[in-house]
C-alpha atoms as a PDB file:
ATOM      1  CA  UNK A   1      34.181  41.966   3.256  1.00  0.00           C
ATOM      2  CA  UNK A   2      31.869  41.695   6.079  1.00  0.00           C
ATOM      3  CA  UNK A   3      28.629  42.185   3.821  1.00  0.00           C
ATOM      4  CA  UNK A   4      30.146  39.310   1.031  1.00  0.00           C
ATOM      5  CA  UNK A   5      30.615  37.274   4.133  1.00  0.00           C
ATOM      6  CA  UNK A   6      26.617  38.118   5.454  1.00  0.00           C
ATOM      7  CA  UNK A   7      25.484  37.715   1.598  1.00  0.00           C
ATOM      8  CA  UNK A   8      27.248  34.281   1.455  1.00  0.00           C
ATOM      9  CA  UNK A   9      25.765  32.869   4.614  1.00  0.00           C
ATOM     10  CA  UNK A  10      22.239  34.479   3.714  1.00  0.00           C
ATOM     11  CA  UNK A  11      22.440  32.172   0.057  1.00  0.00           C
ATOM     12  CA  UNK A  12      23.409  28.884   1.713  1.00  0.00           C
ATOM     13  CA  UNK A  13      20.774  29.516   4.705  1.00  0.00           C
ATOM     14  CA  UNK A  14      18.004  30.160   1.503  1.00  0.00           C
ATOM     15  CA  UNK A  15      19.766  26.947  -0.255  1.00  0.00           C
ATOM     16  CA  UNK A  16      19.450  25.095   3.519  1.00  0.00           C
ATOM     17  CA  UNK A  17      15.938  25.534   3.120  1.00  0.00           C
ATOM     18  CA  UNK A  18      15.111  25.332  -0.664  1.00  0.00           C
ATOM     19  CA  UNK A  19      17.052  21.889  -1.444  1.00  0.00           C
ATOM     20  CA  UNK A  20      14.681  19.548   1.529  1.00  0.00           C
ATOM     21  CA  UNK A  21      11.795  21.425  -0.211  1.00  0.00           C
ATOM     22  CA  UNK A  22      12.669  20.443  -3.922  1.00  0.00           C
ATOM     23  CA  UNK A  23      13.270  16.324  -3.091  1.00  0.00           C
ATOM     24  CA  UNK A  24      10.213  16.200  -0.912  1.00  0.00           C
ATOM     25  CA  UNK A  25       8.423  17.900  -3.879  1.00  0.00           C
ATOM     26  CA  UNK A  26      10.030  15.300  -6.168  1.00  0.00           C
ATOM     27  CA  UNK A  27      10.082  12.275  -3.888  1.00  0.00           C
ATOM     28  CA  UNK A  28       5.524  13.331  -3.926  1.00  0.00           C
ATOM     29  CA  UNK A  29       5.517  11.282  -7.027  1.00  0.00           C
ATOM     30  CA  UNK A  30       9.060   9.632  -7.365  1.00  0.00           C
ATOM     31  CA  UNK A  31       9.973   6.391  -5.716  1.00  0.00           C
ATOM     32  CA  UNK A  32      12.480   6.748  -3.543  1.00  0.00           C
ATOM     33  CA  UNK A  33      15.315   4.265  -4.533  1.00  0.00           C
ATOM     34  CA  UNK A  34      17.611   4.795  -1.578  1.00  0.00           C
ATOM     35  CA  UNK A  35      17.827   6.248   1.555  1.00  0.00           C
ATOM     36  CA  UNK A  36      21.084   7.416   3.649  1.00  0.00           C
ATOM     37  CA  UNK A  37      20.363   4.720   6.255  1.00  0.00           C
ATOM     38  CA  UNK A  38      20.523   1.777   3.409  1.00  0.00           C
ATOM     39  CA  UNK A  39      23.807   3.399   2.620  1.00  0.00           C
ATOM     40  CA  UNK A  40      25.224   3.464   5.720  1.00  0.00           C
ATOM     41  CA  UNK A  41      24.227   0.199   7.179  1.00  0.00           C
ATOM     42  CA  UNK A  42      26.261  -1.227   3.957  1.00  0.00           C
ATOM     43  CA  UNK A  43      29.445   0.384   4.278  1.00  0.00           C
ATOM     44  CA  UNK A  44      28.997  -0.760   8.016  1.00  0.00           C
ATOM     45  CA  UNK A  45      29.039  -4.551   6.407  1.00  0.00           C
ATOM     46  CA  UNK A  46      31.929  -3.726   4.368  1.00  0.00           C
ATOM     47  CA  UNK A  47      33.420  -2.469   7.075  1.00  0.00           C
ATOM     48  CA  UNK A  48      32.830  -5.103   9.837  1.00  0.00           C
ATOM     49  CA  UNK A  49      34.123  -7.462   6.476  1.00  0.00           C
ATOM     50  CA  UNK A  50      30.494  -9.231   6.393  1.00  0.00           C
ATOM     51  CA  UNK A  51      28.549  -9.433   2.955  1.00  0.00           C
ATOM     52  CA  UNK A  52      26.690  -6.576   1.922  1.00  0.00           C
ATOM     53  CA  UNK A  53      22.657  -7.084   1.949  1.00  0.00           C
ATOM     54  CA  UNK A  54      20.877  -4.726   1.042  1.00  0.00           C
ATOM     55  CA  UNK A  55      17.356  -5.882  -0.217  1.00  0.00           C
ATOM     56  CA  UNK A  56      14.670  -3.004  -1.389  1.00  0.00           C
ATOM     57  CA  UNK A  57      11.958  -3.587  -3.579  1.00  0.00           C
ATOM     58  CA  UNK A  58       9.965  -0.494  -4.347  1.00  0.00           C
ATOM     59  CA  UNK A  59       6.051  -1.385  -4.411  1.00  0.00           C
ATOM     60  CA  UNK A  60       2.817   0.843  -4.795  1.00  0.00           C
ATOM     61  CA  UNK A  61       0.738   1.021  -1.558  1.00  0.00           C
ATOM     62  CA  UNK A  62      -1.736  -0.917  -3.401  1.00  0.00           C
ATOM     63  CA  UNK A  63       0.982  -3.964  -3.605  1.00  0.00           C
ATOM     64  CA  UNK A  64       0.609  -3.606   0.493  1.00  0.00           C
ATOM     65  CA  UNK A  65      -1.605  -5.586   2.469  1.00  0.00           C
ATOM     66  CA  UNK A  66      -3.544  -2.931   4.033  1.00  0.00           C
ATOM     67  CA  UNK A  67      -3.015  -5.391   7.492  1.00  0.00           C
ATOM     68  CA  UNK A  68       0.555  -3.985   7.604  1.00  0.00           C
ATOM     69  CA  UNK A  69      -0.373  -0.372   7.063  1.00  0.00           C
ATOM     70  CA  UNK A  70      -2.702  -1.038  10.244  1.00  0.00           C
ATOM     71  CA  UNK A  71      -0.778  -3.149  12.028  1.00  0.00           C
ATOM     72  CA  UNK A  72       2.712  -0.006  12.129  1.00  0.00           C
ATOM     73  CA  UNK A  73      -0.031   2.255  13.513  1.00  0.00           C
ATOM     74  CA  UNK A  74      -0.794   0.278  16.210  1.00  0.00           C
ATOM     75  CA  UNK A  75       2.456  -0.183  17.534  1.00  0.00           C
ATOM     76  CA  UNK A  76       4.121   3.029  16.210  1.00  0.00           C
ATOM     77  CA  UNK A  77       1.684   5.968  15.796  1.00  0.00           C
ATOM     78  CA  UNK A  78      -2.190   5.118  16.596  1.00  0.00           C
ATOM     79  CA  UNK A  79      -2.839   8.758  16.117  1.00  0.00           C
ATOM     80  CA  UNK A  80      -1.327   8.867  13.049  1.00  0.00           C
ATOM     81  CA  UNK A  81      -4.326  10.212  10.971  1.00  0.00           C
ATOM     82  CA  UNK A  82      -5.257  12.230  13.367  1.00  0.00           C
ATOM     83  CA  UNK A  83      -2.117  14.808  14.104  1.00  0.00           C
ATOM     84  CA  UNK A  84      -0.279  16.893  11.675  1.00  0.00           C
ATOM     85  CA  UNK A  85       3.457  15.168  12.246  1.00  0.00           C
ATOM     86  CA  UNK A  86       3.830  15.574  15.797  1.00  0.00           C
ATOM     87  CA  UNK A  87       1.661  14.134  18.765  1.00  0.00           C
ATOM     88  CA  UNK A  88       2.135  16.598  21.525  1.00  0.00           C
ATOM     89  CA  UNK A  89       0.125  13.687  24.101  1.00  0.00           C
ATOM     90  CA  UNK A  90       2.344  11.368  23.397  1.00  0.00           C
ATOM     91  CA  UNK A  91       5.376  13.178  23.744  1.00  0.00           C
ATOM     92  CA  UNK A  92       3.919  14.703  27.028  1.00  0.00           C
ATOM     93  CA  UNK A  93       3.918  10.644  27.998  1.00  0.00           C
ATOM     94  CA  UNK A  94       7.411  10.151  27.058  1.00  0.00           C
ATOM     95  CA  UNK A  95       8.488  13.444  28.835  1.00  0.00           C
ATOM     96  CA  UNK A  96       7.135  12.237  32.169  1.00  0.00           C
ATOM     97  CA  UNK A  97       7.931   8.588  31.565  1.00  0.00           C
ATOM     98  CA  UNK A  98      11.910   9.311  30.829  1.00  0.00           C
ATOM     99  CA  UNK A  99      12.013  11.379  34.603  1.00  0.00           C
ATOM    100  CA  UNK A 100      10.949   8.620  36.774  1.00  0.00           C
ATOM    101  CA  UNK A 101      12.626   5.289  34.407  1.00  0.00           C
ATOM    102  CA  UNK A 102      16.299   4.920  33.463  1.00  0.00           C
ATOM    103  CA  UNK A 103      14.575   3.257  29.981  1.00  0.00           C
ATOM    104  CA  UNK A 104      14.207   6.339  27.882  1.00  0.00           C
ATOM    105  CA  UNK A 105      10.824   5.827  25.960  1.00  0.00           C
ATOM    106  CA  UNK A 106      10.359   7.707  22.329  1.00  0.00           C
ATOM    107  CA  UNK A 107       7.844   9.521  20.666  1.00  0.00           C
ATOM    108  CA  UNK A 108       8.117   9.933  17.113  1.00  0.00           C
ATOM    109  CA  UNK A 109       5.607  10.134  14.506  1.00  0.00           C
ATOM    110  CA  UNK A 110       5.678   7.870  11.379  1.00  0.00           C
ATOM    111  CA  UNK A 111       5.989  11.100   9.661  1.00  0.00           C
ATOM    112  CA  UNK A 112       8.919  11.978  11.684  1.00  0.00           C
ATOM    113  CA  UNK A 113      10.671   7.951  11.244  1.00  0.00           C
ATOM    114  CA  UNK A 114      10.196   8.349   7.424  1.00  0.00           C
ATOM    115  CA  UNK A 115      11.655  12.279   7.444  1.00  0.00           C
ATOM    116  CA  UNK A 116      14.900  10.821   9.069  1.00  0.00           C
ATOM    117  CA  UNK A 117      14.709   7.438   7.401  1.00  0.00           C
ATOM    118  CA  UNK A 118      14.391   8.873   3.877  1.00  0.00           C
ATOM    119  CA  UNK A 119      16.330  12.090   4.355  1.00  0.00           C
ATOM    120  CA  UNK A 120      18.547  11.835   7.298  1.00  0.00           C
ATOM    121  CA  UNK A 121      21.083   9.842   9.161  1.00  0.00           C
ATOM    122  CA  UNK A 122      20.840   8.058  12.666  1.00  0.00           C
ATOM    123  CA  UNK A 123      21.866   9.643  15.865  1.00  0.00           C
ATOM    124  CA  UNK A 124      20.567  12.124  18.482  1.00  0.00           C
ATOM    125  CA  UNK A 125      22.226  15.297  17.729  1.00  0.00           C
ATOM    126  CA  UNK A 126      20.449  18.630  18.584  1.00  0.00           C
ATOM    127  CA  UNK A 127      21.126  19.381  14.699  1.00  0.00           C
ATOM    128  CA  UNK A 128      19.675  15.973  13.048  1.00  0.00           C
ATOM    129  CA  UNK A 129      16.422  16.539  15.326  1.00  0.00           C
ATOM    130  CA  UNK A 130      16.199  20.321  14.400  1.00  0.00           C
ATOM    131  CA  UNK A 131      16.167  18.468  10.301  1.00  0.00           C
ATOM    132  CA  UNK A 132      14.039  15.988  11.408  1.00  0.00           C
ATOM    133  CA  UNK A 133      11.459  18.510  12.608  1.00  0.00           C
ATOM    134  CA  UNK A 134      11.717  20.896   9.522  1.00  0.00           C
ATOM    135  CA  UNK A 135      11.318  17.670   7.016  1.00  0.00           C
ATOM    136  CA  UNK A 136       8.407  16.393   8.499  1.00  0.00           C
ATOM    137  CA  UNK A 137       6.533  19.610   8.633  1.00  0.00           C
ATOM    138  CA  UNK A 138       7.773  19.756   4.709  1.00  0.00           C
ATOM    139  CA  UNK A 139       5.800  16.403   3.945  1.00  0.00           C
ATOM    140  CA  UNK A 140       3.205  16.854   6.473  1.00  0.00           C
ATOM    141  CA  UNK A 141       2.261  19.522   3.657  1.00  0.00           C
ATOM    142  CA  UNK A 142       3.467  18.724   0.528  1.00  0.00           C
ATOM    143  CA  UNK A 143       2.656  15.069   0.733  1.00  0.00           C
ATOM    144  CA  UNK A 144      -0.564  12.992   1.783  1.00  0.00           C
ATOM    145  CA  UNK A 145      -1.029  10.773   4.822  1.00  0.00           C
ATOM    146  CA  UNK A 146      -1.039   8.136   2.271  1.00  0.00           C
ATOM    147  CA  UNK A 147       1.718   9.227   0.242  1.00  0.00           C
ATOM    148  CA  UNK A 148       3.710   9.225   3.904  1.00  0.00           C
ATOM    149  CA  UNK A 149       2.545   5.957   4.610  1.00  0.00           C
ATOM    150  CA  UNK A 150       3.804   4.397   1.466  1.00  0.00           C
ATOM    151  CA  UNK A 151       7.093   6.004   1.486  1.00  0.00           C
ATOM    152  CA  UNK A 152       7.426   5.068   4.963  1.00  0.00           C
ATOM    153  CA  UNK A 153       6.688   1.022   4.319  1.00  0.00           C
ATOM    154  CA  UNK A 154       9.147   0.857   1.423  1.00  0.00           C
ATOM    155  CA  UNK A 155      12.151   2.705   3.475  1.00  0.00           C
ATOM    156  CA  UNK A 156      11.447   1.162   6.919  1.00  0.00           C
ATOM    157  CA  UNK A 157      14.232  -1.321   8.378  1.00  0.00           C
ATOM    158  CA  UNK A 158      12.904  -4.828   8.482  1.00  0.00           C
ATOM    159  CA  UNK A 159      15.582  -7.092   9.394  1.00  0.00           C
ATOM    160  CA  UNK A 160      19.545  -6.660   8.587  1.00  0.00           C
ATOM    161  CA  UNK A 161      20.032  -5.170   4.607  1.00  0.00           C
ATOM    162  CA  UNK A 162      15.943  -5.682   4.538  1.00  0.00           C
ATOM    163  CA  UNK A 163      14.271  -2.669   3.517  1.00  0.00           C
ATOM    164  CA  UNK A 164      10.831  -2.014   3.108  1.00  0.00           C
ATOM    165  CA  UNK A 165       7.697  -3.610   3.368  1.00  0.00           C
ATOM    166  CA  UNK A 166       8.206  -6.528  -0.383  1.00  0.00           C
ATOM    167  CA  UNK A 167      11.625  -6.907   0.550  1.00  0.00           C
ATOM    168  CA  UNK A 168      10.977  -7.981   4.372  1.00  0.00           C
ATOM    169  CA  UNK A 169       7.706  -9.765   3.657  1.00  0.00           C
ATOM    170  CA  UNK A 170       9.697 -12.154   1.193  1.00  0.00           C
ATOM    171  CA  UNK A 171      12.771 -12.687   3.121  1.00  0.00           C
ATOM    172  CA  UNK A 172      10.389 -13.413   6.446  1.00  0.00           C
ATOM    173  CA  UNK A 173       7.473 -15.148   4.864  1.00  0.00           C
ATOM    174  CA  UNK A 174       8.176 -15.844   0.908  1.00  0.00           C
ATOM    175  CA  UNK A 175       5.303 -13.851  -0.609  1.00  0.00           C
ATOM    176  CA  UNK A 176       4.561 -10.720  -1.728  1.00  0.00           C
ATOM    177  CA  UNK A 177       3.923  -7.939   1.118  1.00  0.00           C
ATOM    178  CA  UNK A 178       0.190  -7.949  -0.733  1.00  0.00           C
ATOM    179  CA  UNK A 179      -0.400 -11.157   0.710  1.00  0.00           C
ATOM    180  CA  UNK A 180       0.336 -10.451   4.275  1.00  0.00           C
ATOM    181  CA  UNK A 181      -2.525 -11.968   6.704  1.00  0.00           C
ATOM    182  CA  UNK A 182      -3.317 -10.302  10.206  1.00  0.00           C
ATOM    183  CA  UNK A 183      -0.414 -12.154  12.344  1.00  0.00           C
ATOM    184  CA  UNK A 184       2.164 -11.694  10.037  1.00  0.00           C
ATOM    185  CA  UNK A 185       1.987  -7.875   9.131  1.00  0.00           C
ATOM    186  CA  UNK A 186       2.174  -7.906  13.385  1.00  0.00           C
ATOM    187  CA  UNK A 187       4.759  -9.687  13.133  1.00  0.00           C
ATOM    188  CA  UNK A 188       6.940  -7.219  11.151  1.00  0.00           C
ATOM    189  CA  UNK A 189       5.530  -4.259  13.237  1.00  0.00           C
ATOM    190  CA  UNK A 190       6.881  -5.242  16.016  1.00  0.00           C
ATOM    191  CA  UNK A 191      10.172  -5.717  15.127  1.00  0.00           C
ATOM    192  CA  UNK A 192      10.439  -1.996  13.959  1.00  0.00           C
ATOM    193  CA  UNK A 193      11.953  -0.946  16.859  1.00  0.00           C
ATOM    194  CA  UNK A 194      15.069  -3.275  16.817  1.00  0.00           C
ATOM    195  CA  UNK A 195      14.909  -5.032  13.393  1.00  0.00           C
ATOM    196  CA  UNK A 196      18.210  -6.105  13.243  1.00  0.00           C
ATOM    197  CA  UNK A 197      18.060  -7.874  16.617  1.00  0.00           C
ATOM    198  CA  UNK A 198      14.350  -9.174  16.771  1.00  0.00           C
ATOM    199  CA  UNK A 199      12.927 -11.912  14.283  1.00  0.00           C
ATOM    200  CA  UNK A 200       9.668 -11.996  12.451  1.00  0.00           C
ATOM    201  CA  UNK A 201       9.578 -15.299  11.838  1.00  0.00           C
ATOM    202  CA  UNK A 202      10.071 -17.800  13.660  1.00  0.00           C
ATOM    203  CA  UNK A 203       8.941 -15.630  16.331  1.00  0.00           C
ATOM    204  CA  UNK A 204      10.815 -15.651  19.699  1.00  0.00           C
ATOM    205  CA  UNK A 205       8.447 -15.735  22.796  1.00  0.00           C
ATOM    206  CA  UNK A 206       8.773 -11.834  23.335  1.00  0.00           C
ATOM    207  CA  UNK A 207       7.643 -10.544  20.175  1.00  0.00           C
ATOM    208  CA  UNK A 208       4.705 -13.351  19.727  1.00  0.00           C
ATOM    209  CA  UNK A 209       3.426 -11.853  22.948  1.00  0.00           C
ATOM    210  CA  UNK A 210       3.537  -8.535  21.448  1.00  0.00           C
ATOM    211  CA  UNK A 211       2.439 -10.286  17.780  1.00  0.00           C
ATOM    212  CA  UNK A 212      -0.817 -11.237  19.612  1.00  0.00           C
ATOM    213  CA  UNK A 213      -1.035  -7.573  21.379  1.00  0.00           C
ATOM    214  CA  UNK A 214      -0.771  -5.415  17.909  1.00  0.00           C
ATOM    215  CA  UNK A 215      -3.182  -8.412  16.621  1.00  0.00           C
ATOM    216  CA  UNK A 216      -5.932  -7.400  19.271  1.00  0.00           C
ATOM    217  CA  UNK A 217      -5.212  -3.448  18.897  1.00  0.00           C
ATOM    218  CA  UNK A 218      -5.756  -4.303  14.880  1.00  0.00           C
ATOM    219  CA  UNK A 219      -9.116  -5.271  16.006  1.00  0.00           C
ATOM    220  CA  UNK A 220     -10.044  -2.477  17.849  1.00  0.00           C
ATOM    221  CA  UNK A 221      -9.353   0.275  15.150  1.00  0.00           C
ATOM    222  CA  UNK A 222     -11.047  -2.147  12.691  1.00  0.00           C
ATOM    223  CA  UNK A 223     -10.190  -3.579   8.887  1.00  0.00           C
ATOM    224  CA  UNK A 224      -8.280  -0.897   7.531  1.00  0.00           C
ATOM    225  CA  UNK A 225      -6.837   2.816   7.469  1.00  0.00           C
ATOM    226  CA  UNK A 226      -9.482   5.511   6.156  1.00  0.00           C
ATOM    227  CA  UNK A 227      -7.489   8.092   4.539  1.00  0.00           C
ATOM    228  CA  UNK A 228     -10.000  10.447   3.361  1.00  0.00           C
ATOM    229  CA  UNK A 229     -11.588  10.453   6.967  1.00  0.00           C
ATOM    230  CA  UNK A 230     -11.141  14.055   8.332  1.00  0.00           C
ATOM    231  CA  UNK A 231      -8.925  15.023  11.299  1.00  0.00           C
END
């Protein structure tokens, strides 16, 4: 009895692992048409009896103005190219920040936002972060910084049922996410962190002032992301 019950739990511990590996293998090539989030944030509609948005148009990074790819580093992960899923200094920051301030400051990764956003489910549990951290070392080496970066800016939350980078530039600026300029790709990077509550457009005074900061960071790490640059 005892070694059926050890041979079980060894087979779903082996299937615990092996079933993240196989989607993040498939999702290296296949779009990813929903995420548990978009799913969630629906029923929540239903729920609250409100009508269900949910807006998602899957687009190739080349359909992305390369200002928006910049523009999400800057405010969520400057060292994006540079770490392998998980920026130790900046969690260091946050560490030492969240002892002295009741305002807990974050520290994750865009590789670690698009392992729970594509995979996951929100919340704070010991259990979803231990996920969290096993997923994004699974596309950290299965998938490209570029594949990462595209999956990440057609998942993303942009505004309430808006999803994704086509969806949230048409709904906030009527045009394709291609033909973002500089202040509007800021404009939906800042709202990342609450998009349900902030507005891209028209923008309130808070998030122009931090429109025109992401603007002048954009600036300092120049025209565009250079993938093939080495760490």
């Amino acid at each position: 009895m005892i070694k059926r019950i050890l041979k079980f739990l060894l087979k779903a511990f082996l299937w615990f692992l092996a079933i993240p590996i196989i989607v993040v293998v498939i999702f290296k090539w296949v779009p990813v048409p929903a995420t548990p989030l978009m799913v969630i944030r629906s029923y929540e509609q239903w729920q609250d009896d409100k009508p269900v948005v949910w807006k998602h148009d899957w687009v190739s990074i080349d359909e992305i103005s390369n200002y928006l790819e910049l523009a999400v580093v800057c405010t969520e992960d400057q060292n994006f190219l540079k770490h392998n899923g998980f920026d130790m200094v900046a969690i260091e920051k946050a560490i030492k920040h969240n002892e002295k301030s009741k305002r807990t400051r974050g520290a994750s990764t865009i590789s670690q936002q698009t392992a729970k956003n594509v995979f996951l489910w929100p919340g704070r549990s010991w259990i979803r972060k231990g996920l969290e951290t096993y997923v994004t070392f699974l596309i950290e080496l299965i998938w490209s910084k570029e594949r990462i970066m595209e999956v990440y800016l057609n998942s993303i939350e942009m505004g309430n049922g808006i999803y994704g980078a086509e969806a949230a530039s048409q709904y906030w600026f009527k045009k394709p996410a291609i033909k973002l300029n500089k202040n509007e790709a800021a404009a939906l990077a800042v709202i990342l962190p609450n998009p349900r509550k902030y507005r891209a457009n028209p923008a309130t005074a808070y998030i122009a002032r931090r429109k025109a900061w992401t603007v002048r960071q954009m600036g300092f790490h120049g025209g565009k992301l250079n993938y093939d640059k080495p760490k």
